[in-house]
Protein backbone atom coordinates (compact mmCIF):
# COMPACT_ATOMS: atom_id res chain seq x y z
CA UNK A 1 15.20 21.54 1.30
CA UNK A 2 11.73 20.86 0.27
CA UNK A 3 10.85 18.19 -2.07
CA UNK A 4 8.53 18.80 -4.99
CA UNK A 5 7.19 16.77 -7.58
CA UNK A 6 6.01 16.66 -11.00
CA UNK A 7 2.76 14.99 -11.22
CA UNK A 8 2.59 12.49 -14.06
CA UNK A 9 -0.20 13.87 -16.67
CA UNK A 10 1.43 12.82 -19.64
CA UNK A 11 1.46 8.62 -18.80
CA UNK A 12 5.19 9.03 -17.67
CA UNK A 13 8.60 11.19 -17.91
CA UNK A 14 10.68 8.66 -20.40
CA UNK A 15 10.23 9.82 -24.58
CA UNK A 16 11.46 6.28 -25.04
CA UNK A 17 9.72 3.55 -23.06
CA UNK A 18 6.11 3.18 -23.78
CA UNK A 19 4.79 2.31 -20.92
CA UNK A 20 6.00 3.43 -17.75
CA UNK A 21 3.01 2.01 -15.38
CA UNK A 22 1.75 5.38 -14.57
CA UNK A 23 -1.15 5.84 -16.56
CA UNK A 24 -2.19 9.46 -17.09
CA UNK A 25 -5.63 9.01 -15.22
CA UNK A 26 -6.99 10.95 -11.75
CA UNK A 27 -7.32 8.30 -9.89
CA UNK A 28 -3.28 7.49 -10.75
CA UNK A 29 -3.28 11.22 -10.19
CA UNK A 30 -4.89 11.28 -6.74
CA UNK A 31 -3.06 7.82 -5.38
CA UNK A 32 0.02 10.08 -6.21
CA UNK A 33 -0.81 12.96 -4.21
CA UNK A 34 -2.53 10.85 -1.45
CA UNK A 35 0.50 8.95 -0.85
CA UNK A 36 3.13 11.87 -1.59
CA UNK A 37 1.58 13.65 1.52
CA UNK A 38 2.73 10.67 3.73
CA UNK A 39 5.52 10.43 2.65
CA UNK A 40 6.74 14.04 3.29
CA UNK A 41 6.80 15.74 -0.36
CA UNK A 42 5.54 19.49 -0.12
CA UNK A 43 4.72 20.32 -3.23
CA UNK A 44 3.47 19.59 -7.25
CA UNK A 45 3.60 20.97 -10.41
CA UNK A 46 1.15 20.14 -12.97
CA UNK A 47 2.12 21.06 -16.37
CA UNK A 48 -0.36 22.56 -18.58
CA UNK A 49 -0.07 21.37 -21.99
CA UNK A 50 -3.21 20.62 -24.03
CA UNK A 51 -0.96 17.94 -26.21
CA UNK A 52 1.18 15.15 -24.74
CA UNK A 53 4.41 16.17 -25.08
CA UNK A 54 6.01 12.79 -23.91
CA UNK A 55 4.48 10.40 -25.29
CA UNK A 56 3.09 11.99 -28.67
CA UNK A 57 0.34 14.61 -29.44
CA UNK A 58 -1.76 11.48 -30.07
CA UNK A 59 -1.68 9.63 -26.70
CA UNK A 60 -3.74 10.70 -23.52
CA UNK A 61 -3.02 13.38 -21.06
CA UNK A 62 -4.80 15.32 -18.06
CA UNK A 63 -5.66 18.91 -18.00
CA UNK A 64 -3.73 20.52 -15.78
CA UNK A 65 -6.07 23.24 -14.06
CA UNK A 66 -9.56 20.85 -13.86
CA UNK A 67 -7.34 18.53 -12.17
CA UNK A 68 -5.71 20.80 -9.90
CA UNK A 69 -9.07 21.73 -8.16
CA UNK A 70 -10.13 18.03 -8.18
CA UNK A 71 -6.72 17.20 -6.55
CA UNK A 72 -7.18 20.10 -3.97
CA UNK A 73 -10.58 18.73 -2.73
CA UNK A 74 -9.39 15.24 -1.86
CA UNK A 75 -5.76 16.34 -0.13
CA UNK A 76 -4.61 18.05 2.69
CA UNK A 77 -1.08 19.53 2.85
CA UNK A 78 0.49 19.75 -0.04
CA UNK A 79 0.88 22.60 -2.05
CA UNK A 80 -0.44 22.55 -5.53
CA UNK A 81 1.60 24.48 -8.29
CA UNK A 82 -0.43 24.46 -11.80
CA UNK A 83 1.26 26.17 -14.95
CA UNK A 84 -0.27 28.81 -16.66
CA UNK A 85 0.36 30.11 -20.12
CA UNK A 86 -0.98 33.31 -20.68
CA UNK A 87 -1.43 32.74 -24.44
CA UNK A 88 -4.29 30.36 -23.82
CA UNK A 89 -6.06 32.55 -20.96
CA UNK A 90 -8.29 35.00 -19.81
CA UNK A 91 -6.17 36.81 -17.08
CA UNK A 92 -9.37 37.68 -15.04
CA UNK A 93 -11.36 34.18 -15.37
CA UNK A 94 -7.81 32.82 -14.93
CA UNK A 95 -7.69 35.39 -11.60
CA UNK A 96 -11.11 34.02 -10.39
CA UNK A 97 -10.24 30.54 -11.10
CA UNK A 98 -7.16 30.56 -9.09
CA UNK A 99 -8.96 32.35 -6.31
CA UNK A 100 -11.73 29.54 -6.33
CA UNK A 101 -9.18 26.71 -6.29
CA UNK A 102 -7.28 28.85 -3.62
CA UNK A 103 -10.15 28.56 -1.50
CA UNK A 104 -11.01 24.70 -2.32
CA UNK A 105 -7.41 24.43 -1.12
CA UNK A 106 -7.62 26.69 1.99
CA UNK A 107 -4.46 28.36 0.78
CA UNK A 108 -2.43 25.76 -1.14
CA UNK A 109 -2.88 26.53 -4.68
CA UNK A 110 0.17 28.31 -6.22
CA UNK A 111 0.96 29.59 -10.22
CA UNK A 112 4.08 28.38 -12.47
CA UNK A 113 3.90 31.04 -15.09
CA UNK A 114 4.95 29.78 -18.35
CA UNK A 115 5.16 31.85 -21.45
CA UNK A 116 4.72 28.93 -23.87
CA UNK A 117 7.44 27.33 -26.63
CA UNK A 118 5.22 24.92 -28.66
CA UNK A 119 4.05 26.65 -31.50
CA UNK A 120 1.90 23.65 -32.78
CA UNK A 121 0.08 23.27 -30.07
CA UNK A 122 -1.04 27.17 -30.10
CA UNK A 123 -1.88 26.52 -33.52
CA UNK A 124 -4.43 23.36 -32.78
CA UNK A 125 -5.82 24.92 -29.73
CA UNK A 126 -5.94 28.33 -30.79
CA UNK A 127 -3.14 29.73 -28.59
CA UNK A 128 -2.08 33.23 -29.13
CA UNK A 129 2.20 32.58 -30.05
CA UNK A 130 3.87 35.67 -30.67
CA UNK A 131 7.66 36.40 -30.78
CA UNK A 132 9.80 35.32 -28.02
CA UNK A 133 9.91 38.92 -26.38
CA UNK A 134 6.13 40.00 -27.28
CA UNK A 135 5.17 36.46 -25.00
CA UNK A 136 6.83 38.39 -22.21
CA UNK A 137 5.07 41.70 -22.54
CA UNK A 138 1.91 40.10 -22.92
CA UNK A 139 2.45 37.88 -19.47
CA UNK A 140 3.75 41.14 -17.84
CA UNK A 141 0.14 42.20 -18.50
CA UNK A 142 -1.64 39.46 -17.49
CA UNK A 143 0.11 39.41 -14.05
CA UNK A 144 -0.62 42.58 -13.51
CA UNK A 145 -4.23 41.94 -14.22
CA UNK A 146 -3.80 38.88 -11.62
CA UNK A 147 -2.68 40.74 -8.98
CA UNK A 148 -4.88 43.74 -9.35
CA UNK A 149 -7.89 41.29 -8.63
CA UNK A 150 -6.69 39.94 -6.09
CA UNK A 151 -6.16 42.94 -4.24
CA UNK A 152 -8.40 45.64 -5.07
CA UNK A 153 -12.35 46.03 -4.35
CA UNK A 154 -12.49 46.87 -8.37
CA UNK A 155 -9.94 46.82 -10.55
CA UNK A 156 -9.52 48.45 -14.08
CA UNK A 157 -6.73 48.26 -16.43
CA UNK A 158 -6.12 49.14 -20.11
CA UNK A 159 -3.13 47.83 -21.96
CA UNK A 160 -1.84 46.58 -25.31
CA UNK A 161 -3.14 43.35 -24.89
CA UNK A 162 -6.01 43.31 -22.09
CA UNK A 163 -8.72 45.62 -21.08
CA UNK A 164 -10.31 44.94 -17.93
CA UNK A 165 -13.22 47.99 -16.80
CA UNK A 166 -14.44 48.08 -13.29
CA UNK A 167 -13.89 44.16 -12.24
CA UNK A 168 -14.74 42.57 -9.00
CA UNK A 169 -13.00 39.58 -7.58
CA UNK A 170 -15.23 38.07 -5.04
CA UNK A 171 -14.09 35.87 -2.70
CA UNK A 172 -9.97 36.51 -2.83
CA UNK A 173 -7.48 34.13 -2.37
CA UNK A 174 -6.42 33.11 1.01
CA UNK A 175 -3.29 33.83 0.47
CA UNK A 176 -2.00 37.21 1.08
CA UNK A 177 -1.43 39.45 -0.98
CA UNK A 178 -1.53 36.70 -3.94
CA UNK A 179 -0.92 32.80 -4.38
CA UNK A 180 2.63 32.48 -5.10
CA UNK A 181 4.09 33.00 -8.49
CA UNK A 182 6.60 31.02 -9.90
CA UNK A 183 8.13 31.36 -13.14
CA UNK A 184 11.54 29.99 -14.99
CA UNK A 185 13.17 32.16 -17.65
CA UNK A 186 16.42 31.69 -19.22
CA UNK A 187 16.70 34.86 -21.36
CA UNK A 188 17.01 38.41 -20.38
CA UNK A 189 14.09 39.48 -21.25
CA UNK A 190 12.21 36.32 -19.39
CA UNK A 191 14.73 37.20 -16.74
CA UNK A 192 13.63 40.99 -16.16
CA UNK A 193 9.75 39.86 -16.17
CA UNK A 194 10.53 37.63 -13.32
CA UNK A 195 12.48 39.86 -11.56
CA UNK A 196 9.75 42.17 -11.95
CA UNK A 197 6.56 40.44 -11.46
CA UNK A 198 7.04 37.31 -9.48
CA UNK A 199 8.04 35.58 -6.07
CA UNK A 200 10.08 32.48 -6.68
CA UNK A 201 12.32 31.48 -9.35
CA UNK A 202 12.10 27.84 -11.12
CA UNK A 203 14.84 26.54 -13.46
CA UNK A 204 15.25 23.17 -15.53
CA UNK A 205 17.98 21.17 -14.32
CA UNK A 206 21.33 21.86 -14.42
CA UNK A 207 24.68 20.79 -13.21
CA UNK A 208 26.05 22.51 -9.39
CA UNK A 209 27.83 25.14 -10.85
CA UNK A 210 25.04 26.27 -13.62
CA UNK A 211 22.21 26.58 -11.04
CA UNK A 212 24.77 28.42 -8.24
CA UNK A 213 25.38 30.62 -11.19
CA UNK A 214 21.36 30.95 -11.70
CA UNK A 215 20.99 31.75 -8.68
CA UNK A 216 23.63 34.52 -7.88
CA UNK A 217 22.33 35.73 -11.39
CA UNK A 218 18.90 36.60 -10.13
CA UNK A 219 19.60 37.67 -6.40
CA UNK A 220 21.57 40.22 -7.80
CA UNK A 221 19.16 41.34 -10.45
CA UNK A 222 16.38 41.39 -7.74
CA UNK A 223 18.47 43.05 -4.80
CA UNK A 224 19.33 45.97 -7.71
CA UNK A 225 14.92 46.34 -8.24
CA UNK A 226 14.63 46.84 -4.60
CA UNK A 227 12.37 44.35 -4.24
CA UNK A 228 11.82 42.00 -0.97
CA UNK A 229 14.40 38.79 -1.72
CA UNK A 230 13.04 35.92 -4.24
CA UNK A 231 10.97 33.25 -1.62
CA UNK A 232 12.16 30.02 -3.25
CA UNK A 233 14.52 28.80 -5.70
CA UNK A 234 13.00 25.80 -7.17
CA UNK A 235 14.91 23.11 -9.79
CA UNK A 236 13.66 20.03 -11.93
CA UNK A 237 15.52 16.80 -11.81
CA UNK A 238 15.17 13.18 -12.57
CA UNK A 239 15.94 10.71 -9.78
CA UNK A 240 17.30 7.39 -10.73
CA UNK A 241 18.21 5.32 -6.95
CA UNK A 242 19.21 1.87 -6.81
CA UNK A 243 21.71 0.17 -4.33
CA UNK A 244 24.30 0.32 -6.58
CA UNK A 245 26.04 2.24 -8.60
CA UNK A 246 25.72 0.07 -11.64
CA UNK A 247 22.30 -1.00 -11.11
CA UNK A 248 21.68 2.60 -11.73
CA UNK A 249 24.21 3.53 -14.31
CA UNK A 250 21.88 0.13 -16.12
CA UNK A 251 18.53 1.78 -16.02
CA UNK A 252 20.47 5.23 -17.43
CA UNK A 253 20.98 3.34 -20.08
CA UNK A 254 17.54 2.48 -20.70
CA UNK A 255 15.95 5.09 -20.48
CA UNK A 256 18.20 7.24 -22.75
CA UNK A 257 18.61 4.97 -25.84
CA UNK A 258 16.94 7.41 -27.98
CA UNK A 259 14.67 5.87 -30.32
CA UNK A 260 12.31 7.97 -33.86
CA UNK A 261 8.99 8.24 -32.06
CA UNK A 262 6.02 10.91 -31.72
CA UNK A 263 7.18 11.42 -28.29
CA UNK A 264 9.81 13.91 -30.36
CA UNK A 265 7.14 16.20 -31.95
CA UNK A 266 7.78 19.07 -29.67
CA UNK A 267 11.51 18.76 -29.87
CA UNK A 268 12.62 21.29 -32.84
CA UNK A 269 9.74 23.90 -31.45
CA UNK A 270 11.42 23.71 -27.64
CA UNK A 271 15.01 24.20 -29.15
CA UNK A 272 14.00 27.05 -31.78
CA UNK A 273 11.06 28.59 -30.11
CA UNK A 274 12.89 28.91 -27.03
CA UNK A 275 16.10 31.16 -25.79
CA UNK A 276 17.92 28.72 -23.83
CA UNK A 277 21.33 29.08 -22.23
CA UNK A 278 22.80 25.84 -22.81
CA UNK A 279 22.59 23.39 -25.73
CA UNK A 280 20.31 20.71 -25.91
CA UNK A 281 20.66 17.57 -27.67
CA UNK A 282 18.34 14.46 -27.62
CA UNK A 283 20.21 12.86 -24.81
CA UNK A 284 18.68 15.73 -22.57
CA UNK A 285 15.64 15.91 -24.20
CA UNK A 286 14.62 11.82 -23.42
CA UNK A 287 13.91 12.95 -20.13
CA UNK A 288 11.94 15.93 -19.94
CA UNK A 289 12.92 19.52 -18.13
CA UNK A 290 16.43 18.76 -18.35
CA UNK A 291 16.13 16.54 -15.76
CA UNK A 292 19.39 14.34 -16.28
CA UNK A 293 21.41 17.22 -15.90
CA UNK A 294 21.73 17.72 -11.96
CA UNK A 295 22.73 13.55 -12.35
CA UNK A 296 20.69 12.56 -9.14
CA UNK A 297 21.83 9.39 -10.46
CA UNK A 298 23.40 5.95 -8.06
CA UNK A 299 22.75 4.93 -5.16
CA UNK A 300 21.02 6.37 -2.09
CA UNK A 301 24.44 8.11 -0.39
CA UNK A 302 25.62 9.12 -3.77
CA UNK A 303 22.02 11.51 -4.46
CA UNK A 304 22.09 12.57 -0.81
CA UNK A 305 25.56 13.96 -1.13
CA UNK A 306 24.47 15.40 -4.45
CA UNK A 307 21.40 17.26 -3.23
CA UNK A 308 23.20 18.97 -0.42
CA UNK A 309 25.59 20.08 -3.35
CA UNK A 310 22.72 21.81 -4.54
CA UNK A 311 21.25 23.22 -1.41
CA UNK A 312 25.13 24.84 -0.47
CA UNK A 313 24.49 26.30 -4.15
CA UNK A 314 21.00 27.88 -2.81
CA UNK A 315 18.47 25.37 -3.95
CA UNK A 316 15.60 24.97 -1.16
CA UNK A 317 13.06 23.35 -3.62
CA UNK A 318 13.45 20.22 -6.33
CA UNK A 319 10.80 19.33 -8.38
CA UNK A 320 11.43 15.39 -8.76
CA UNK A 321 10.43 12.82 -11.74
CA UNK A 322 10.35 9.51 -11.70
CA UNK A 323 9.16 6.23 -12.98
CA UNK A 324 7.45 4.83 -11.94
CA UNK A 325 6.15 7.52 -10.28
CA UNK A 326 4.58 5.51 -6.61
CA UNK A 327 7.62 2.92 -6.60
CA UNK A 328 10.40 5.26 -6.66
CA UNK A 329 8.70 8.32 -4.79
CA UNK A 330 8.68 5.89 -1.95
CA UNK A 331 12.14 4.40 -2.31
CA UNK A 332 13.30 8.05 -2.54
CA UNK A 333 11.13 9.70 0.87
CA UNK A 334 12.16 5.74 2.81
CA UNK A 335 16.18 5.55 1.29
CA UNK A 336 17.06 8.95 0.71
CA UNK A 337 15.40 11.90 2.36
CA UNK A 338 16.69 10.29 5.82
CA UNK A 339 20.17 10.53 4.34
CA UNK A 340 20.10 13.87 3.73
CA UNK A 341 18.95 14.97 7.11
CA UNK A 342 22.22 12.71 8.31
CA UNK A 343 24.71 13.86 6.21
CA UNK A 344 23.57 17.67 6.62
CA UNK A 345 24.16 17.61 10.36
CA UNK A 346 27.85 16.35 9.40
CA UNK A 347 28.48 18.82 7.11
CA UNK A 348 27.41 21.42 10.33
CA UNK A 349 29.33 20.14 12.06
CA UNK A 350 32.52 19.99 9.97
């Protein structure tokens, strides 16, 4: 199991509680990552989203891909996963760009492909937001411009939405034959792109038996393309650890007593705009990405036991929030990630 993290842009993960003591800064930002590589997280994603959609369209946030090549310059190890929504984008600036930050990283830089949901925010930034399936040809495209970059002296494609004539791509990415490409997709159509176009599979949180389903889901859908085997399957979740179980059933509480606030603007676009598989309701939407679902909630043995749960299921990557962010990253990597190494050599051996 690797362990991921979502890097707090947005000031925090909690709709309800205005201030979280994580301010959405780069020098928060960096201390983050600085301290994450000690203490033995592999990865983060930064969400791209030109309004904050936790706090309200009207607070501060950080953009995602400036700070991901500010981030690569002053860190070492860990691997840097930056959304991209093709809607907003230039697939070969967005090619070149990658390949730049690729190199700034010497190989680190990676690609959550997102086919947007908030409408609004296309609307203020000038986003291109098209029907649910039309997002999914038009990302089809601009992977395929992506990768032709990437890999070809010079590269020419014509489609419905892009036409790229005789392009160079100088220097690649390290990585061979492309950074890696993650993307989460929940309908069939997002499924089939996925299948079809990239190399790991992400999914909002979800209970054991909802992510085990996932997961069969798409192995099976990529075994029957004859492609080579998905390289990760990734999941979000939000950790709440104390040293008891009440403690942490106390701060549950807290953070999920819903209250009106801005922090809800992008709530009726991600449940319309979207094709999602289960319900939401406000009590999963207080905590962004689902991330109550997998409840990684009690104390320290409790979220071990849980996480190998998840791993049996075929989980090797979870992309963690918390808050605040430094305190309980640490409590997690000091109380928790030892645990798991324990209680995994027990279950071998049973």
């Amino acid at each position: 199991m690797k362990y991921g993290f979502w890097l707090p842009i947005f000031g925090g993960w909690l709709r309800n509680v205005e201030n979280e003591q994580m301010p959405p800064t780069f020098e928060y930002a960096k201390k983050v990552m600085q301290s994450a590589e000690n203490w033995g997280y592999s990865t983060t994603l930064i969400a791209e989203l030109y309004l904050n959609d936790i706090k309200g369209p009207e607070h501060d946030s950080l953009e995602a891909w400036t700070t991901a090549a500010a981030l690569a310059s002053v860190t070492e190890k860990i691997e840097i996963m930056t959304a991209v929504r093709p809607g907003f984008h230039n697939p070969a600036v967005t090619a070149k760009m990658a390949a730049n930050i690729d190199q700034i990283s010497n190989g680190r830089f990676t690609l959550n492909v997102v086919s947007a949901w908030w409408e609004e925010e296309a609307r203020q930034y000038g986003g291109i937001f098209t029907e649910h399936d039309e997002r999914y040809d038009r990302t089809e495209e601009f992977l395929a411009v992506l990768k032709g970059l990437w890999t070809e002296e010079t590269f020419s494609y014509k489609g419905k939405f892009y036409d790229i004539q005789n392009a160079h791509l100088e220097p690649k990415p390290v990585q061979k034959p492309n950074p890696i490409l993650y993307a989460g997709g929940e309908s069939p159509r997002g499924k089939q792109a996925i299948v079809d176009h990239c190399d790991a599979y992400v999914m909002h949180g979800g209970t054991v038996e909802e992510i085990g389903a996932k997961i069969a889901d798409m192995k099976e859908k990529r075994s029957a393309s004859g492609k080579v085997p998905f390289q990760s399957f990734g999941m979000a979740a939000y950790i709440v650890c104390r040293d008891t179980e009440e403690e942490a059933q106390q701060e549950l509480a807290r953070i999920t007593d819903v209250k009106e606030s801005s922090a809800y603007a992008g709530y009726n676009d991600f449940t319309t705009k979207s094709q999602l598989e289960q319900q939401i309701k406000l009590y999963d939407y207080s905590v962004s990405n689902r991330g109550l679902r997998p409840d990684l909630i009690g104390t320290p043995e409790q979220i071990a036991e849980k996480i190998l749960d998840y791993e049996e299921a075929g989980v090797d990557l979870l992309l963690l929030q918390f808050s605040p962010q430094l305190e309980e990253m640490q409590r997690f990597s000091e109380k928790v990630m030892p645990l798991i190494e324990e209680k995994r050599k027990i279950r071998v051996q049973a």
